[in-house]
N, C-alpha and C. Protein backbone atom coordinates (compact mmCIF):
# COMPACT_ATOMS: atom_id res chain seq x y z
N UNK A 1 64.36 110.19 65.56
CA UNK A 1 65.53 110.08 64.72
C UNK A 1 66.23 108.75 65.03
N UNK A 2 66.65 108.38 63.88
CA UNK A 2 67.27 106.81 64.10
C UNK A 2 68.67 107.28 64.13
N UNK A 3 69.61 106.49 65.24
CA UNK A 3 70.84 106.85 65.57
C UNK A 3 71.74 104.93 65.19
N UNK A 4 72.36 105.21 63.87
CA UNK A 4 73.49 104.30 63.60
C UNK A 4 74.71 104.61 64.96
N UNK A 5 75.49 103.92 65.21
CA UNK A 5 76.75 104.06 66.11
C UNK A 5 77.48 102.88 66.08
N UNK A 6 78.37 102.65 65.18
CA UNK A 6 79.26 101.61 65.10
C UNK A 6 80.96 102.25 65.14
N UNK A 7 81.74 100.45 65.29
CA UNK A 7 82.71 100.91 65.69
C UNK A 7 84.04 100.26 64.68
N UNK A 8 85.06 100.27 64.27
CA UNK A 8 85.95 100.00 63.32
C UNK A 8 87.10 99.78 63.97
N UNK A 9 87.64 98.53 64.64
CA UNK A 9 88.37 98.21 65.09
C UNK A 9 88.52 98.81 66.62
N UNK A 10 87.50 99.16 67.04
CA UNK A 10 87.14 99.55 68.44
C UNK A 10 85.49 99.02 69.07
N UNK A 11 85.74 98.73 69.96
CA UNK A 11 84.29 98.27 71.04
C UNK A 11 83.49 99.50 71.26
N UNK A 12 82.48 99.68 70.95
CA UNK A 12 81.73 101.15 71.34
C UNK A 12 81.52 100.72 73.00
N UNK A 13 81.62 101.48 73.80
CA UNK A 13 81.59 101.50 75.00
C UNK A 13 80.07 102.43 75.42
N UNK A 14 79.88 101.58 76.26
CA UNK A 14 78.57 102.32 77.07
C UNK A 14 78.93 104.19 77.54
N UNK A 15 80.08 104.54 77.71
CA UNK A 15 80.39 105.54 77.84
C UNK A 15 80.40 106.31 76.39
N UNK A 16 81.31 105.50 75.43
CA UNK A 16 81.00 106.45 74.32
C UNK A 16 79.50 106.47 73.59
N UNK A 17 79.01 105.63 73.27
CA UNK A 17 77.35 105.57 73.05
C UNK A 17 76.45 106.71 73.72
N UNK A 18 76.83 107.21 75.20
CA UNK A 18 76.31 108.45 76.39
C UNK A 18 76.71 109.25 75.75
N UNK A 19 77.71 109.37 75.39
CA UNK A 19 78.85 110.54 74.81
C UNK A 19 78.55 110.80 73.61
N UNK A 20 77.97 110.10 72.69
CA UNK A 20 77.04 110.78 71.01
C UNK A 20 75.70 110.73 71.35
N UNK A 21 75.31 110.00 72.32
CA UNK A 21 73.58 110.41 72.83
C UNK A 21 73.73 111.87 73.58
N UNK A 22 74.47 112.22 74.13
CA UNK A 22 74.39 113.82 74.67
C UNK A 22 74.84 114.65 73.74
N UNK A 23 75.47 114.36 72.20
CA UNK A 23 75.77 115.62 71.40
C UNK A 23 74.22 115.56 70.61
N UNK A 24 73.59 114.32 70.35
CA UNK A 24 72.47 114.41 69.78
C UNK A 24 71.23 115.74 70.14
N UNK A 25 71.27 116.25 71.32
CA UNK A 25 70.33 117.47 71.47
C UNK A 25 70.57 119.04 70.21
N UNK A 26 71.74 118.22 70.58
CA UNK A 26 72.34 120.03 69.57
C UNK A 26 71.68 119.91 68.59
N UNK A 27 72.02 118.82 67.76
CA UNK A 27 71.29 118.82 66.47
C UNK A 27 69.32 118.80 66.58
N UNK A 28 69.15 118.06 67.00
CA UNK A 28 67.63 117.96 67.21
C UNK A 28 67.00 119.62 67.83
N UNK A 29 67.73 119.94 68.42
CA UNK A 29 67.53 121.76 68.88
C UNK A 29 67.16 122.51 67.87
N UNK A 30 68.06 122.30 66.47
CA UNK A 30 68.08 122.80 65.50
C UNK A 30 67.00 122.76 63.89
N UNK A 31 66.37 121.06 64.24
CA UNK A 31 66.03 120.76 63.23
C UNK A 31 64.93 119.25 63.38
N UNK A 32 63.98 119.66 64.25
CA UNK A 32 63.02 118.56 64.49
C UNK A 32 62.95 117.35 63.70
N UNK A 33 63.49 117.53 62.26
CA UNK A 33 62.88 116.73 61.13
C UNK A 33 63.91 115.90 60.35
N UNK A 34 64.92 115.47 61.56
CA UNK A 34 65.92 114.80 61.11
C UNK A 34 65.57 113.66 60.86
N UNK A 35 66.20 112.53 60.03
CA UNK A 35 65.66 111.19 60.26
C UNK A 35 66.61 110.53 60.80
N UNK A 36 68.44 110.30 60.43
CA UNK A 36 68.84 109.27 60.84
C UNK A 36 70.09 109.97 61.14
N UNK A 37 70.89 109.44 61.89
CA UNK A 37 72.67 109.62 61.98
C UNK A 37 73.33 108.39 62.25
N UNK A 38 74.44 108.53 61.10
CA UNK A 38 75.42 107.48 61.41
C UNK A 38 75.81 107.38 61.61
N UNK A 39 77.09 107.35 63.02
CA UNK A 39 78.34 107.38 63.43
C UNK A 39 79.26 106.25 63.37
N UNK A 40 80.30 106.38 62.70
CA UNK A 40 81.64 105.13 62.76
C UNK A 40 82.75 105.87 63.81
N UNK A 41 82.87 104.97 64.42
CA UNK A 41 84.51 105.88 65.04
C UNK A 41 85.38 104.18 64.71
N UNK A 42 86.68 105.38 64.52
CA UNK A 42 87.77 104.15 63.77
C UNK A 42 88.93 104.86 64.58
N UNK A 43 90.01 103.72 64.87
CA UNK A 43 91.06 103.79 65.44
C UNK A 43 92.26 104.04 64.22
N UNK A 44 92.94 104.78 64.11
CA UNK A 44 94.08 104.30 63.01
C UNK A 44 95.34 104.87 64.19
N UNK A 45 96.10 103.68 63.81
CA UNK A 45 97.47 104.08 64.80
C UNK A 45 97.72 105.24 65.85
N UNK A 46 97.65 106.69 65.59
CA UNK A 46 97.92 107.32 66.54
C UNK A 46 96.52 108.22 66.65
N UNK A 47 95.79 108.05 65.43
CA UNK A 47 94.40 109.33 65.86
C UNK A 47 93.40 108.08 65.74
N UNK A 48 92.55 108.64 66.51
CA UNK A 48 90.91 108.59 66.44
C UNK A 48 89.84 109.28 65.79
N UNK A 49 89.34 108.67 64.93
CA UNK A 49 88.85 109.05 63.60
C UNK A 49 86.70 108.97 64.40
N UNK A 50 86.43 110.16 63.82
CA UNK A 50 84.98 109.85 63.89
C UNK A 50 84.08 110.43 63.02
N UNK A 51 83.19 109.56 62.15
CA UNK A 51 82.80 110.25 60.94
C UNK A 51 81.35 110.28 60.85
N UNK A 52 80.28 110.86 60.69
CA UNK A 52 79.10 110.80 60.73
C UNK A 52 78.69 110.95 59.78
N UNK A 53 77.48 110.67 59.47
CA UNK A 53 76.40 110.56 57.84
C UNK A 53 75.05 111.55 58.79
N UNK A 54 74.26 112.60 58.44
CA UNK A 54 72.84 113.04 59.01
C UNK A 54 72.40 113.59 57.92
N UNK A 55 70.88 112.43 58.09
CA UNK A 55 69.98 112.39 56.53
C UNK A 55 68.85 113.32 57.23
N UNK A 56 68.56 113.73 56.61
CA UNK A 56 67.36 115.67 57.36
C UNK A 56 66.92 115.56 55.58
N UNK A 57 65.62 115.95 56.14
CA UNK A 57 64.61 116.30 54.83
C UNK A 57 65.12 117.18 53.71
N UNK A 58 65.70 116.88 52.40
CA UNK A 58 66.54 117.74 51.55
C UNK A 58 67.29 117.73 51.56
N UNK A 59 68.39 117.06 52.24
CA UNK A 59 69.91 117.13 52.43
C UNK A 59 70.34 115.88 53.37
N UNK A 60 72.02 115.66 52.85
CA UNK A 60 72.76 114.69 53.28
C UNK A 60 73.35 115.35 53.44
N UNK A 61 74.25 115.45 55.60
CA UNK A 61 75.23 115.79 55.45
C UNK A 61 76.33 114.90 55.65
N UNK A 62 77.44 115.07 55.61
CA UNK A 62 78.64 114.31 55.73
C UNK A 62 79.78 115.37 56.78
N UNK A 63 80.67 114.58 57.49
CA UNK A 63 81.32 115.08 58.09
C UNK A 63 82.32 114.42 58.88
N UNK A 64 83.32 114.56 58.89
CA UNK A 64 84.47 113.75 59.53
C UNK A 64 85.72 114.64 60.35
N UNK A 65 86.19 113.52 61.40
CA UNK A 65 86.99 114.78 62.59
C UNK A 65 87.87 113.45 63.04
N UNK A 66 89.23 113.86 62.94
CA UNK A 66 90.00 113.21 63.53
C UNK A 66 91.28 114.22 64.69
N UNK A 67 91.32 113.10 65.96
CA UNK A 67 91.93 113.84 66.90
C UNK A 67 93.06 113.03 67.90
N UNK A 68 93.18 112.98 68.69
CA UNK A 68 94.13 112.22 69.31
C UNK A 68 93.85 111.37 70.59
N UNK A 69 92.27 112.12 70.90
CA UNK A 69 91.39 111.40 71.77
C UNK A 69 89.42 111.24 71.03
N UNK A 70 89.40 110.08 71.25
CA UNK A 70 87.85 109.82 70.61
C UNK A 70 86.97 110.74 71.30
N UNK A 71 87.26 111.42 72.15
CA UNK A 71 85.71 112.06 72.77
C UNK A 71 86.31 113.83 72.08
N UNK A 72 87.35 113.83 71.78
CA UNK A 72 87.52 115.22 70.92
C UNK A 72 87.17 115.28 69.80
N UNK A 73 87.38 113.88 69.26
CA UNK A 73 86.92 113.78 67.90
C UNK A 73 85.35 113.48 67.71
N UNK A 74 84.80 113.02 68.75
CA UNK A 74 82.81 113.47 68.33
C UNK A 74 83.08 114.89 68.61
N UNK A 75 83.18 115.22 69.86
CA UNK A 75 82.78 116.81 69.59
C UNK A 75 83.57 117.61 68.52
N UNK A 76 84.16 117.54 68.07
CA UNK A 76 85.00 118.34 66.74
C UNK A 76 83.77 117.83 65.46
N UNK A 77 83.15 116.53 65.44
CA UNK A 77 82.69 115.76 64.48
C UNK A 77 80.78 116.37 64.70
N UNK A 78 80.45 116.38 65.89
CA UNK A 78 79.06 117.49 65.90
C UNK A 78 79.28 118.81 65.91
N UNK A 79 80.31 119.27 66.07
CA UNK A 79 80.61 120.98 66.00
C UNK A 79 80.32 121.03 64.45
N UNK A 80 81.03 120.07 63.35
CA UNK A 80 81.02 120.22 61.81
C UNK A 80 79.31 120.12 61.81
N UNK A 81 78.83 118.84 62.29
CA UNK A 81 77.43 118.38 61.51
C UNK A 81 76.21 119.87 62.18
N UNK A 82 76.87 120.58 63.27
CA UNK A 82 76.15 121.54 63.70
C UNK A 82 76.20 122.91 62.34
N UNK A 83 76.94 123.19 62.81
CA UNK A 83 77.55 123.64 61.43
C UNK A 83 76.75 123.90 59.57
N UNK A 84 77.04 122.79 59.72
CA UNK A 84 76.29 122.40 58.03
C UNK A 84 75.01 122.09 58.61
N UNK A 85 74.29 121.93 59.12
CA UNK A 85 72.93 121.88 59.54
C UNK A 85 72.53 123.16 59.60
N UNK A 86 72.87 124.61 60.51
CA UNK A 86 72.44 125.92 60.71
C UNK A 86 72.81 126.09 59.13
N UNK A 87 73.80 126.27 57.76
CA UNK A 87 73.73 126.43 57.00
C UNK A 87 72.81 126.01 55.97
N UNK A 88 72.54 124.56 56.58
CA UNK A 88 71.19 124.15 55.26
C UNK A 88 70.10 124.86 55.64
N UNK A 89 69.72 125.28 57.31
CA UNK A 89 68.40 125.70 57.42
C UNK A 89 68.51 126.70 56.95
N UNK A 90 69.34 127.43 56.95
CA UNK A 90 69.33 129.02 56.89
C UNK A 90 69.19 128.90 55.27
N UNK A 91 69.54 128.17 54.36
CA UNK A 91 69.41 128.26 53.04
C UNK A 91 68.13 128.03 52.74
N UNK A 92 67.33 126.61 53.37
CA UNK A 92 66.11 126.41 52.94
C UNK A 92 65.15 128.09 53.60
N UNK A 93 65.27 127.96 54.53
CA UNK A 93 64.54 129.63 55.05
C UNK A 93 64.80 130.93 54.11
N UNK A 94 65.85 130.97 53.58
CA UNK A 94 65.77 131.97 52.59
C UNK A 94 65.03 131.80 51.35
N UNK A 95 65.38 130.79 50.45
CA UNK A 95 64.45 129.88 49.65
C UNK A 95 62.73 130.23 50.04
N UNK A 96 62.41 129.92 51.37
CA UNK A 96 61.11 129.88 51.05
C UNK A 96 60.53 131.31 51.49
N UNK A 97 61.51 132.04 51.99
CA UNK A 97 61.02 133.51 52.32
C UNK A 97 60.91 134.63 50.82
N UNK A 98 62.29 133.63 50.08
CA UNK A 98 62.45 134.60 48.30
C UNK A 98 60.83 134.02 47.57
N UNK A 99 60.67 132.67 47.76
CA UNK A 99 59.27 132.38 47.56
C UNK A 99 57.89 133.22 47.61
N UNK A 100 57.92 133.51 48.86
CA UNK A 100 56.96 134.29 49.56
C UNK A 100 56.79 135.67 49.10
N UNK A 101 58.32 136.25 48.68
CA UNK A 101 58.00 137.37 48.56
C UNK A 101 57.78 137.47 46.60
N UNK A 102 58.40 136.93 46.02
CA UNK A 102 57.82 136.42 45.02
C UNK A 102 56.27 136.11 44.91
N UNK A 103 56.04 135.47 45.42
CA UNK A 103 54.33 135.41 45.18
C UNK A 103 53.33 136.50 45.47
N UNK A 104 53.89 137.44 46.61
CA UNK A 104 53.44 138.63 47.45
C UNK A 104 53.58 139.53 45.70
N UNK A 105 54.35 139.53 44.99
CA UNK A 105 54.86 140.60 44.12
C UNK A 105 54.41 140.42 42.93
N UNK A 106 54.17 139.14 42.53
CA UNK A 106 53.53 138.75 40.92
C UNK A 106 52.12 138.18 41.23
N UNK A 107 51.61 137.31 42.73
CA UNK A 107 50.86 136.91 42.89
C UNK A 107 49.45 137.99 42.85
């Protein structure tokens, strides 16, 4: 999986870069067949903004988390992309199980 990580009026730090490379398992746990994630984290006056893009076979997700510290706001920001990820699988898995049983029944 290709990992974007840029920064918007902030220096990505070797610490924060560790800090979205260790939420990256969750997702990959979930879904071998991811291709890319994008992360921006942006400063605006009093919050810390962090927004991700994850392109997975069939779906774009999107997701954004703002907090008052940047390392709350990735984890608030992979809790979402975790999230909508167990929901797409669980949709495509039903899909191909209504398939199955469909074909089992007319096939």
């Amino acid at each position: 999986m290709q990992l974007q990580l840029s920064g918007q009026q902030i220096e990505v730090t070797p610490a924060l870069r560790d800090h979205v490379n260790g939420k990256i398992d969750r997702l990959t746990r979930l879904d071998e067949k991811l291709i890319g994630l994008a992360v921006v984290l942006a400063v605006d006056k009093l919050q810390q903004r962090a927004s991700g893009t994850l392109t997975t076979t069939g779906a774009t997700l999107h997701a954004e988390a703002a907090e008052a510290d940047m390392y709350a706001s990735i984890d608030v920001l992979f809790d979402k992309l975790v999230d909508q990820l167990r929901k797409h699988r669980q949709k495509v898995s039903n899909k191909h199980q209504r398939q199955a049983r469909e074909e089992r029944q007319y096939g």
